[in-house]
PDB file of N, CA and C in Angstrom:
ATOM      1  N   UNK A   1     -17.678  -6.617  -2.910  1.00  0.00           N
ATOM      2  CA  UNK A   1     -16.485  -6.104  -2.272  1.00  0.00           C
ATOM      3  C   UNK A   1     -16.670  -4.630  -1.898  1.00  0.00           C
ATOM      4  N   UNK A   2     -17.287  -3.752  -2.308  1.00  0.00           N
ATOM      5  CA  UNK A   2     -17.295  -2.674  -2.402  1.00  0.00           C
ATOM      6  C   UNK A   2     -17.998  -2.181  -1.216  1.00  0.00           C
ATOM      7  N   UNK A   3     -19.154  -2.824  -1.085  1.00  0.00           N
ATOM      8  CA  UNK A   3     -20.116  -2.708   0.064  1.00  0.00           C
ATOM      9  C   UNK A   3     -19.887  -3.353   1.506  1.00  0.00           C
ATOM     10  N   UNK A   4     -18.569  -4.501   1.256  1.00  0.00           N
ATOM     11  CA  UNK A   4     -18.161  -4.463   2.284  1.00  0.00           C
ATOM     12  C   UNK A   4     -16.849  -3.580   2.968  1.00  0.00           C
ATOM     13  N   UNK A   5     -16.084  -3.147   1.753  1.00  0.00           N
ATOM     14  CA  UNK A   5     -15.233  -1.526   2.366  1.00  0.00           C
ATOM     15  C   UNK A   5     -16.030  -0.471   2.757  1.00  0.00           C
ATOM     16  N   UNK A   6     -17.540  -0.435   2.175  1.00  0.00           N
ATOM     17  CA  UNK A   6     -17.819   1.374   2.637  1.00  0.00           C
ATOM     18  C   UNK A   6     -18.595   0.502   3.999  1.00  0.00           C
ATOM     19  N   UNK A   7     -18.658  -0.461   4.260  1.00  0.00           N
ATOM     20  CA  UNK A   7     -19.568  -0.607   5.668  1.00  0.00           C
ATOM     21  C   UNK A   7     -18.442  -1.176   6.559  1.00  0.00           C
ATOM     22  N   UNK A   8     -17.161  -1.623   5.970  1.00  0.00           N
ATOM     23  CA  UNK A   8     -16.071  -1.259   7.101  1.00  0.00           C
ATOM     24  C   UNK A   8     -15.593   0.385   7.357  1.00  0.00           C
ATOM     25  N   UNK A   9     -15.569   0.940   6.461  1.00  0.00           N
ATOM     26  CA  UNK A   9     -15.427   2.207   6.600  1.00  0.00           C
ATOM     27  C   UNK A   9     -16.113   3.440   7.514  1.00  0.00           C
ATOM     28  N   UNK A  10     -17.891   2.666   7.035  1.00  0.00           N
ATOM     29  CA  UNK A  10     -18.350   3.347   8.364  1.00  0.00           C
ATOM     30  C   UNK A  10     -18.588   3.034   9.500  1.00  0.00           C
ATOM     31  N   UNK A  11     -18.256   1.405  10.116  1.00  0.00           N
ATOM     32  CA  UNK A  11     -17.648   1.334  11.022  1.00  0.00           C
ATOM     33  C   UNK A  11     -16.869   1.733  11.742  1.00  0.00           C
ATOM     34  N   UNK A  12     -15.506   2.268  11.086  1.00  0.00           N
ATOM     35  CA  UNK A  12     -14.550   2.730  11.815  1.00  0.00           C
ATOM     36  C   UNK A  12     -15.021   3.865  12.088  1.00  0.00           C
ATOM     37  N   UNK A  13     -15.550   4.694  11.460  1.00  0.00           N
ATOM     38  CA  UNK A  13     -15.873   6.229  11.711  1.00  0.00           C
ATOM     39  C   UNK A  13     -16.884   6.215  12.870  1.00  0.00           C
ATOM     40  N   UNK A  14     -17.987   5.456  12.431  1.00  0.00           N
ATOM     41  CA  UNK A  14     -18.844   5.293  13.815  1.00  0.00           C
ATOM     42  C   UNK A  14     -17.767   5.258  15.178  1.00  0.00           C
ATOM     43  N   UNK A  15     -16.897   4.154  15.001  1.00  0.00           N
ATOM     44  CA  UNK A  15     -16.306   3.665  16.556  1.00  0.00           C
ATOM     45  C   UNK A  15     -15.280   4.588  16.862  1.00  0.00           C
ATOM     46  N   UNK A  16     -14.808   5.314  16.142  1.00  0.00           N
ATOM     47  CA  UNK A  16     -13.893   6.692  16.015  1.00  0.00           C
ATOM     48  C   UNK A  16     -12.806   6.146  16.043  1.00  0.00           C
ATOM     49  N   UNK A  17     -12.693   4.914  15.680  1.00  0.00           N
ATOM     50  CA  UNK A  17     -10.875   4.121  15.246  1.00  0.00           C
ATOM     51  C   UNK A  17      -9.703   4.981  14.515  1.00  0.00           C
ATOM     52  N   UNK A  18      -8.906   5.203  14.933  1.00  0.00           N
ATOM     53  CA  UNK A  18      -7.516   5.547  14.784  1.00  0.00           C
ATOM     54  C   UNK A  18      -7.110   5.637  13.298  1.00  0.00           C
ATOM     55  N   UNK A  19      -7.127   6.700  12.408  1.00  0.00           N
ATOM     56  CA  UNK A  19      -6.172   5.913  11.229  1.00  0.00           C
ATOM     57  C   UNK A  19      -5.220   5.937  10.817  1.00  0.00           C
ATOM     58  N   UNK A  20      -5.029   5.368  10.357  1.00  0.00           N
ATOM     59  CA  UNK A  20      -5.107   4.007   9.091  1.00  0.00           C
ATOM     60  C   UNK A  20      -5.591   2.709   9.819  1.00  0.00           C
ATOM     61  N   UNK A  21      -6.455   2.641   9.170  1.00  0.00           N
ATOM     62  CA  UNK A  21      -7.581   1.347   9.486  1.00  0.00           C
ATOM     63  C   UNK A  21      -7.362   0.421   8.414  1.00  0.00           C
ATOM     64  N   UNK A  22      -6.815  -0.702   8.397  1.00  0.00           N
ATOM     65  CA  UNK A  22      -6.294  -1.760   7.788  1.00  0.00           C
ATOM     66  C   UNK A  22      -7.150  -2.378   7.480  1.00  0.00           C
ATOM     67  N   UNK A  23      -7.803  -3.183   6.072  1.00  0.00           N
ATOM     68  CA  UNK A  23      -8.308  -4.172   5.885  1.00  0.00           C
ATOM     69  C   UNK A  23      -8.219  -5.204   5.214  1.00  0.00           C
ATOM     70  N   UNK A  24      -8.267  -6.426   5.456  1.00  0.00           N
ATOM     71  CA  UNK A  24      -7.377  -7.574   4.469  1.00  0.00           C
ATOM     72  C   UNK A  24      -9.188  -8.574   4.690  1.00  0.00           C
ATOM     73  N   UNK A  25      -9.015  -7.997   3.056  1.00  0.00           N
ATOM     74  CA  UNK A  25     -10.794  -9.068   2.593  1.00  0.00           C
ATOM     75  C   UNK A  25      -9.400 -10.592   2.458  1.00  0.00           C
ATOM     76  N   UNK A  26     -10.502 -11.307   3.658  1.00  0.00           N
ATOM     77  CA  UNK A  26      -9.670 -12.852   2.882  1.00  0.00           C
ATOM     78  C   UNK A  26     -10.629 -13.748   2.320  1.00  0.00           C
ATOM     79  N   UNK A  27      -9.768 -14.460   1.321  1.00  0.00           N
ATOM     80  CA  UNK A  27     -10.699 -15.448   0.594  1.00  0.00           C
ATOM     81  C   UNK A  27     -11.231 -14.191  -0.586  1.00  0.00           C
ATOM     82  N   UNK A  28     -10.836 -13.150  -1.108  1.00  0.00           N
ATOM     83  CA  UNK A  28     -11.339 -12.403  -2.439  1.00  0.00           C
ATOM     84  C   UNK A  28     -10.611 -12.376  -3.391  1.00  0.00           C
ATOM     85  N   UNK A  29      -9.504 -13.481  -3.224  1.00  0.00           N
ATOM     86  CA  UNK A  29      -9.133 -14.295  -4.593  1.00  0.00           C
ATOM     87  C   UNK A  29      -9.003 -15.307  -4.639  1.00  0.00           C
ATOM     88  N   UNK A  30      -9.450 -15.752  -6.057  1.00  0.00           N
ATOM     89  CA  UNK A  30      -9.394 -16.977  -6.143  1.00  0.00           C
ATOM     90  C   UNK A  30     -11.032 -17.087  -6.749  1.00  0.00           C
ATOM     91  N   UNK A  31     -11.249 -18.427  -7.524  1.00  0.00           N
ATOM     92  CA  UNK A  31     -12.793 -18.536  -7.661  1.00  0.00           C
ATOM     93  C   UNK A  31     -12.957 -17.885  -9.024  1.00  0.00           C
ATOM     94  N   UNK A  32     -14.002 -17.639  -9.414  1.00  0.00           N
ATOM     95  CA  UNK A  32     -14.444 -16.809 -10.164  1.00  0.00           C
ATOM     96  C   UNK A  32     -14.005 -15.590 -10.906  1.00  0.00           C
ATOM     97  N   UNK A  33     -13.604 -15.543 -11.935  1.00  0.00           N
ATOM     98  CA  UNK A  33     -12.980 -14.678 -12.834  1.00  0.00           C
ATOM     99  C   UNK A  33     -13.654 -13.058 -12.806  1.00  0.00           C
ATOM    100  N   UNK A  34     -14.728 -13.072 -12.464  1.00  0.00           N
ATOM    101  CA  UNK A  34     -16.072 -11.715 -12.419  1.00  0.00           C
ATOM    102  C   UNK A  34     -15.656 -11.236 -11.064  1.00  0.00           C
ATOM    103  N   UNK A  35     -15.599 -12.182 -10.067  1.00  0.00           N
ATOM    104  CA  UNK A  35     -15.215 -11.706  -8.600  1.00  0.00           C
ATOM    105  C   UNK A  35     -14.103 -11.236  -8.430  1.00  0.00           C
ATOM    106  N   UNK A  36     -13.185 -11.987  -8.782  1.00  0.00           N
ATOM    107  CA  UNK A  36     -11.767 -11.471  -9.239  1.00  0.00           C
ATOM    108  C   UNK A  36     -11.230 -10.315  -9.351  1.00  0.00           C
ATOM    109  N   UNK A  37     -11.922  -9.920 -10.487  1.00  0.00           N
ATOM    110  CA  UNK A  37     -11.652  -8.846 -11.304  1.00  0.00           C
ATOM    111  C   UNK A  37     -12.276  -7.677 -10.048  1.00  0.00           C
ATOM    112  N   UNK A  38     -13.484  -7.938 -10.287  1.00  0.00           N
ATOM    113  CA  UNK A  38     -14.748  -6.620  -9.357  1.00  0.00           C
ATOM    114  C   UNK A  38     -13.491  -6.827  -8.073  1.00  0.00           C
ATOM    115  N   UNK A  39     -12.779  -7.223  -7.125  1.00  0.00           N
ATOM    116  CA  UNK A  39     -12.102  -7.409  -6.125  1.00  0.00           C
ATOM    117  C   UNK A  39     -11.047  -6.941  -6.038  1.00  0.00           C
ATOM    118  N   UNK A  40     -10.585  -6.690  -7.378  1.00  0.00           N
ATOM    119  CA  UNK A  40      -8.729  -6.022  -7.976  1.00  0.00           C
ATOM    120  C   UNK A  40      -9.560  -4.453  -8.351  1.00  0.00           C
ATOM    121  N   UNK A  41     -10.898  -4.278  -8.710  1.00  0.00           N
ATOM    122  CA  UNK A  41     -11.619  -2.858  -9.149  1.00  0.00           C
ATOM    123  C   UNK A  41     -10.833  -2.011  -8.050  1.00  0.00           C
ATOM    124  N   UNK A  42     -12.025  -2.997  -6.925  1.00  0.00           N
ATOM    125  CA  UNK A  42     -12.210  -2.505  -5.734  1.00  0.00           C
ATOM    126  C   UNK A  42     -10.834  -1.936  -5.093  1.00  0.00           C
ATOM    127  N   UNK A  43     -10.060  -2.572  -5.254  1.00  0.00           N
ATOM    128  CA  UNK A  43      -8.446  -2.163  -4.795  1.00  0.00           C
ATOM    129  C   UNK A  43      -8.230  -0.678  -5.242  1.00  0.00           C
ATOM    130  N   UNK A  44      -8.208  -0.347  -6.495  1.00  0.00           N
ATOM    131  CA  UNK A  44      -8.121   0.393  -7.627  1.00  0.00           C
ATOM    132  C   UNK A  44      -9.266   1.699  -7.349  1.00  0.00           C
ATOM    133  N   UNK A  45     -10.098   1.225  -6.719  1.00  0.00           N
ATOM    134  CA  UNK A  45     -11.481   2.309  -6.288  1.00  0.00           C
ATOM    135  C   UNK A  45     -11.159   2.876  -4.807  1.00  0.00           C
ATOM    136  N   UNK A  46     -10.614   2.490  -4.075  1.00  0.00           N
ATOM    137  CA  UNK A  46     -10.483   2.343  -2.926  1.00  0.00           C
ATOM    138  C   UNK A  46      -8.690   2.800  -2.650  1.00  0.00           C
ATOM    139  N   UNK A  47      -7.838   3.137  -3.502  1.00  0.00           N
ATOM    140  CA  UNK A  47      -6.434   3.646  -3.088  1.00  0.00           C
ATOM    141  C   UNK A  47      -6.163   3.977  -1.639  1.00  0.00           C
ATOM    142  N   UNK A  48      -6.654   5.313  -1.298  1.00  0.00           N
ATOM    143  CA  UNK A  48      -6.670   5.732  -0.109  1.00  0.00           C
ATOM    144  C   UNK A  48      -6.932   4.935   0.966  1.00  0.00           C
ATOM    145  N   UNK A  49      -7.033   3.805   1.236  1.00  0.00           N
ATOM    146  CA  UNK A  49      -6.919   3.104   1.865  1.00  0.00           C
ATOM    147  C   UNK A  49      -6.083   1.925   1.967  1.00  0.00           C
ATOM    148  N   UNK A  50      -5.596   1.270   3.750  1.00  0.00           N
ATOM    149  CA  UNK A  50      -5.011   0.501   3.239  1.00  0.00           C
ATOM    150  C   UNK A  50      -5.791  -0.633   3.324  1.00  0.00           C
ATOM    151  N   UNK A  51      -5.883  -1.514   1.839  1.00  0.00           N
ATOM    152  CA  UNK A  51      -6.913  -2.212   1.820  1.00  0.00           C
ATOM    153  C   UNK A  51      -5.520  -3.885   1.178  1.00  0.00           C
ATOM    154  N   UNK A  52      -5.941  -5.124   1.546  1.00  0.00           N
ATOM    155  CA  UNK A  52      -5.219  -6.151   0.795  1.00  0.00           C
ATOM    156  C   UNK A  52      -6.018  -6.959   0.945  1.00  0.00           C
ATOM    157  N   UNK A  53      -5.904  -7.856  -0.691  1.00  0.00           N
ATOM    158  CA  UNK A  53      -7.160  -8.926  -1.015  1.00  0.00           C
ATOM    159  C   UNK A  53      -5.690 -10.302  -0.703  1.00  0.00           C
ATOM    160  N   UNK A  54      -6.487 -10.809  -0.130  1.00  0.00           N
ATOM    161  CA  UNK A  54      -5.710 -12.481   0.373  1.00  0.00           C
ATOM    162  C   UNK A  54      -6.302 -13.596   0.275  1.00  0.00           C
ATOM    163  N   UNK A  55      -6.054 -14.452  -0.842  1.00  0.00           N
ATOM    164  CA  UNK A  55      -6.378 -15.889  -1.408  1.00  0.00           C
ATOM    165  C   UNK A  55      -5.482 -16.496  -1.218  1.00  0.00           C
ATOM    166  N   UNK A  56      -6.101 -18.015  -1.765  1.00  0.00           N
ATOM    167  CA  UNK A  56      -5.458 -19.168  -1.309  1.00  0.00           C
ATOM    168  C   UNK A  56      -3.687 -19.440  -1.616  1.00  0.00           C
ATOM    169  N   UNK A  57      -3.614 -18.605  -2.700  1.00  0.00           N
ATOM    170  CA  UNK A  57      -2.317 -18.872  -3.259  1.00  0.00           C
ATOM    171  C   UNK A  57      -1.595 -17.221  -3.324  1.00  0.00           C
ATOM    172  N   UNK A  58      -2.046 -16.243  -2.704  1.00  0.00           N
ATOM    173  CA  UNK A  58      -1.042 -14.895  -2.774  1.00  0.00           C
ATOM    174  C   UNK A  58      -2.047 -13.573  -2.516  1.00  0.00           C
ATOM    175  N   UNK A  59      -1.517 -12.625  -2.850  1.00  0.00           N
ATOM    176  CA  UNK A  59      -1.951 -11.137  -1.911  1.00  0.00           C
ATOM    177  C   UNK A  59      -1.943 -10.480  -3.374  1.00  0.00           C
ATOM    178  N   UNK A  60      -2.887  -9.273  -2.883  1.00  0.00           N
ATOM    179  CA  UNK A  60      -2.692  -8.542  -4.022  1.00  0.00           C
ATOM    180  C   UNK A  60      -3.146  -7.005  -2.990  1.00  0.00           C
ATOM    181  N   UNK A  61      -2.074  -5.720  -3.326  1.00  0.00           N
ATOM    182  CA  UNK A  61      -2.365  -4.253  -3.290  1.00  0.00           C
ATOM    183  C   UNK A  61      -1.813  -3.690  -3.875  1.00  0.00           C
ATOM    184  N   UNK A  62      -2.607  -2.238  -3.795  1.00  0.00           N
ATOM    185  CA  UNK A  62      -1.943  -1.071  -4.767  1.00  0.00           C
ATOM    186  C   UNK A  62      -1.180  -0.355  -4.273  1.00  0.00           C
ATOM    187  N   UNK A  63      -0.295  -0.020  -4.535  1.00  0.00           N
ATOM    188  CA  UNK A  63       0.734   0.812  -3.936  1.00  0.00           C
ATOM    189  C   UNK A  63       0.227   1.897  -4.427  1.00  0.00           C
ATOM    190  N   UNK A  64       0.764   3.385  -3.376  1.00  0.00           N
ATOM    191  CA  UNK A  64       0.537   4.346  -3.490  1.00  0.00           C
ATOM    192  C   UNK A  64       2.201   4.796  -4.048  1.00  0.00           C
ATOM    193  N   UNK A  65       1.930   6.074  -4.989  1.00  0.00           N
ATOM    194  CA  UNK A  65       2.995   6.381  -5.366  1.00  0.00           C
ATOM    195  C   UNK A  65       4.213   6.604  -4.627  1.00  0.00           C
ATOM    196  N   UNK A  66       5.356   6.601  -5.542  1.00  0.00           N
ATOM    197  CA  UNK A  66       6.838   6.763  -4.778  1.00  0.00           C
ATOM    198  C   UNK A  66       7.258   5.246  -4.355  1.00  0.00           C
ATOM    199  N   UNK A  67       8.699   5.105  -3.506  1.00  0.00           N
ATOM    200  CA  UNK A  67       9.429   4.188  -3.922  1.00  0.00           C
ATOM    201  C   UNK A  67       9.466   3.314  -2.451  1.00  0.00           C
ATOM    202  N   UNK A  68       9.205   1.733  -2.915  1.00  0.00           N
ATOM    203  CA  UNK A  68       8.664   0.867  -1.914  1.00  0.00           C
ATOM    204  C   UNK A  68       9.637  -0.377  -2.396  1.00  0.00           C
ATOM    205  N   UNK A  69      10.106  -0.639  -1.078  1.00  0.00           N
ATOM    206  CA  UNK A  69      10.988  -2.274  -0.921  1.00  0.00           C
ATOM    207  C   UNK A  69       9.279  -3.330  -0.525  1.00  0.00           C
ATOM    208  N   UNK A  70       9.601  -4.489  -2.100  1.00  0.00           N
ATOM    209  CA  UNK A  70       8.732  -5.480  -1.543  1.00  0.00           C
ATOM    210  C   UNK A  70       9.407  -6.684  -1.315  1.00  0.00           C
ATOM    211  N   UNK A  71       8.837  -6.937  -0.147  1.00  0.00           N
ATOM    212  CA  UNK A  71       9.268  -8.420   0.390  1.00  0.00           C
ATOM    213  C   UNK A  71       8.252  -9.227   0.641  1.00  0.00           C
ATOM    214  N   UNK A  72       8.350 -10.312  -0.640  1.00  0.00           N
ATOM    215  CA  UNK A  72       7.236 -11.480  -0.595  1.00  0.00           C
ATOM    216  C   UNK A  72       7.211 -11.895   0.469  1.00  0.00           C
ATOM    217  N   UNK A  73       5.849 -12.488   1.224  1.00  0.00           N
ATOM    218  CA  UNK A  73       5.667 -13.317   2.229  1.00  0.00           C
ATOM    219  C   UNK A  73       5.927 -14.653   1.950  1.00  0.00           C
ATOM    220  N   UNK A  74       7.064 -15.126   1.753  1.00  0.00           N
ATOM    221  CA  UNK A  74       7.355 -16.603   1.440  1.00  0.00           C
ATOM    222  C   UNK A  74       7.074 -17.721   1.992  1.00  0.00           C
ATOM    223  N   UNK A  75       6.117 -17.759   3.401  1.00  0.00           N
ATOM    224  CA  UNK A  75       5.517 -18.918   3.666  1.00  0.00           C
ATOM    225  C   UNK A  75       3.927 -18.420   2.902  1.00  0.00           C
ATOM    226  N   UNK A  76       3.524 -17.768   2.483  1.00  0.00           N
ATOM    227  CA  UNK A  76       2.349 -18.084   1.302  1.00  0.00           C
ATOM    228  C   UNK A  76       2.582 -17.232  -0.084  1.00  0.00           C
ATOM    229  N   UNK A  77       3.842 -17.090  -0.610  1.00  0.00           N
ATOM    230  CA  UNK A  77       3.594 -16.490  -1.889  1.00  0.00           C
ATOM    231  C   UNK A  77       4.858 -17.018  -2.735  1.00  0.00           C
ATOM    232  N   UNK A  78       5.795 -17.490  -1.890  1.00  0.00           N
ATOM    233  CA  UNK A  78       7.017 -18.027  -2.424  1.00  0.00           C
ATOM    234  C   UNK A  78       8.094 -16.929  -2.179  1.00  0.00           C
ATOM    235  N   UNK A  79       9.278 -17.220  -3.004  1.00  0.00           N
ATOM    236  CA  UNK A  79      10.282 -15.900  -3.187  1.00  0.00           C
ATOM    237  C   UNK A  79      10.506 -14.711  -4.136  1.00  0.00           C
ATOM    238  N   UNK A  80       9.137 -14.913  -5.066  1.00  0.00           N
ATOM    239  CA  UNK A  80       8.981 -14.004  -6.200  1.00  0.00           C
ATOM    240  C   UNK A  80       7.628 -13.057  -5.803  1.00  0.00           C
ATOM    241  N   UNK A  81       7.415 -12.429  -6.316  1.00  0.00           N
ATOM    242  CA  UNK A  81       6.347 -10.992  -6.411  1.00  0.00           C
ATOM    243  C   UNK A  81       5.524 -11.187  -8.019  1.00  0.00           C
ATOM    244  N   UNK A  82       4.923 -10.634  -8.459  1.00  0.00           N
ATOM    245  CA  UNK A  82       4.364 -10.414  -9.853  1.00  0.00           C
ATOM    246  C   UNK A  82       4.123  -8.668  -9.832  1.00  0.00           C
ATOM    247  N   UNK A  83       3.875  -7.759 -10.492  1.00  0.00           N
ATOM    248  CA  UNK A  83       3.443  -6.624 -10.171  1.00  0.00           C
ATOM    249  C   UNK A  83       3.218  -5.874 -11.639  1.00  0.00           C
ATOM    250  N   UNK A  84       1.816  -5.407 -11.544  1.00  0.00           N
ATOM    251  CA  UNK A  84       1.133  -5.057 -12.334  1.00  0.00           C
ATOM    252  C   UNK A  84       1.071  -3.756 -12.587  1.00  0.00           C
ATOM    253  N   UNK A  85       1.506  -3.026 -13.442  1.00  0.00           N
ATOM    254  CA  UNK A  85       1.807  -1.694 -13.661  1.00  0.00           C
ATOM    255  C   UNK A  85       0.459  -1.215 -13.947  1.00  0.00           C
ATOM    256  N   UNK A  86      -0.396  -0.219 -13.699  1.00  0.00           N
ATOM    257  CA  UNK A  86      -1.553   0.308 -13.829  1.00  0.00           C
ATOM    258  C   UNK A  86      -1.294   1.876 -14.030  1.00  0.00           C
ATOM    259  N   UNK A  87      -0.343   2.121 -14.693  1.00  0.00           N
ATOM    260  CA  UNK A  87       0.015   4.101 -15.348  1.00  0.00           C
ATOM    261  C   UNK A  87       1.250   3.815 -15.210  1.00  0.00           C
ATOM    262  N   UNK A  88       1.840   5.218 -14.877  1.00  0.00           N
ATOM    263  CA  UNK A  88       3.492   4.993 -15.528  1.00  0.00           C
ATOM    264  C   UNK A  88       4.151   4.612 -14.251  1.00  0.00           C
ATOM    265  N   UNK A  89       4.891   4.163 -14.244  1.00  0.00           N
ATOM    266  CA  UNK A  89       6.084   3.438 -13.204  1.00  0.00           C
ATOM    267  C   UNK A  89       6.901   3.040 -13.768  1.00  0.00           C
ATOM    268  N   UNK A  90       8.161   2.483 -12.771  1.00  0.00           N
ATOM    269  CA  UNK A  90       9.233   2.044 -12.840  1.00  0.00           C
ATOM    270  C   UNK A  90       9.701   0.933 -11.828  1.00  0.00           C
ATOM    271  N   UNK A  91      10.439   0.042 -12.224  1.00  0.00           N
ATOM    272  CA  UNK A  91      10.528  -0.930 -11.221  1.00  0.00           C
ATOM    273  C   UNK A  91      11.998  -1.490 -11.360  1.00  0.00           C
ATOM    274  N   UNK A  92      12.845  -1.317  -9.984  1.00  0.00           N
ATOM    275  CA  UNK A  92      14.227  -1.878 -10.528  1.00  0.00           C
ATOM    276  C   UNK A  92      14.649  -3.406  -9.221  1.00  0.00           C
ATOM    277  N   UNK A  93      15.472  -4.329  -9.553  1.00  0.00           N
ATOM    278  CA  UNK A  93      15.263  -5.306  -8.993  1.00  0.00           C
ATOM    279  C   UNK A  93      16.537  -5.574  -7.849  1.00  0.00           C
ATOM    280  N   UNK A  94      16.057  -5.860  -6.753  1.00  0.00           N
ATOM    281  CA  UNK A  94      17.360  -6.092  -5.531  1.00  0.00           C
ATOM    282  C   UNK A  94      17.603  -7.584  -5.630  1.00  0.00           C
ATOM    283  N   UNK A  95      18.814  -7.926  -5.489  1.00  0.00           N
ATOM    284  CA  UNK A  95      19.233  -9.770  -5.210  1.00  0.00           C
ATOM    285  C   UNK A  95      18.576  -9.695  -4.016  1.00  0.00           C
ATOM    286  N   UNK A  96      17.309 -10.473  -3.711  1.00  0.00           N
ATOM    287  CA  UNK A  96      16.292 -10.614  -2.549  1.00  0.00           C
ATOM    288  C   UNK A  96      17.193 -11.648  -1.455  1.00  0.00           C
ATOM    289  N   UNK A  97      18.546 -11.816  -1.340  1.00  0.00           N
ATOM    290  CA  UNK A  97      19.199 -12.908  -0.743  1.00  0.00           C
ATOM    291  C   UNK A  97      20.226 -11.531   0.211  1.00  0.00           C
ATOM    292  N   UNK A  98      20.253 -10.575  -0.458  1.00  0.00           N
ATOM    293  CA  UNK A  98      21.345  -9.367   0.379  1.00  0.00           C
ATOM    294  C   UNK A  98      20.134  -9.208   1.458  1.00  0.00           C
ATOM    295  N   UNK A  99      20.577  -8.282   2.483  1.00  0.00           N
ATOM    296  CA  UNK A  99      20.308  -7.996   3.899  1.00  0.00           C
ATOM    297  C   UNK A  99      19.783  -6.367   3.885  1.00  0.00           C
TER     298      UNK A  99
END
């Protein structure tokens, strides 16, 4: 995973692309528990970017600090979220049915 962000990375710089340069590794979850993990690192190594891992069954990114409305993609993740605290945060919950 890693080697394929720094060789998208210097792609973009080569082609002098615009940023924020978006990248969504698909298919880097799911499978293998070692890949997995090294794939959620990579998220975690890689902040400064916007980077999202997309498997068969849901998404995974890191948010950058400060305060973010999430809205599951419910044709592939359902109507719930999971979210993994990695340092200090806070998380408070909206009725996902209001507007």
């Amino acid at each position: 995973m890693t080697k394929c962000v720094l060789l998208a990375q210097r792609t973009a710089k080569e082609k002098c692309l615009p940023a924020p340069v978006r990248l969504v590794a698909v298919g880097s979850l799911g499978g293998r528990l070692d890949h997995q993990l090294a794939a959620l690192s990579a998220l975690h190594a890689f902040m400064e970017l916007d980077l999202m891992l997309l498997g068969a069954e849901g998404t995974a990114k890191v948010l950058s600090p400060g305060r973010h409305t999430i809205r599951p993609w419910t044709t592939l993740e359902g109507p719930v979220c999971g979210l993994v605290p990695l340092g200090t945060s806070g998380v408070s919950s909206m009725d996902a049915c209001r507007a």
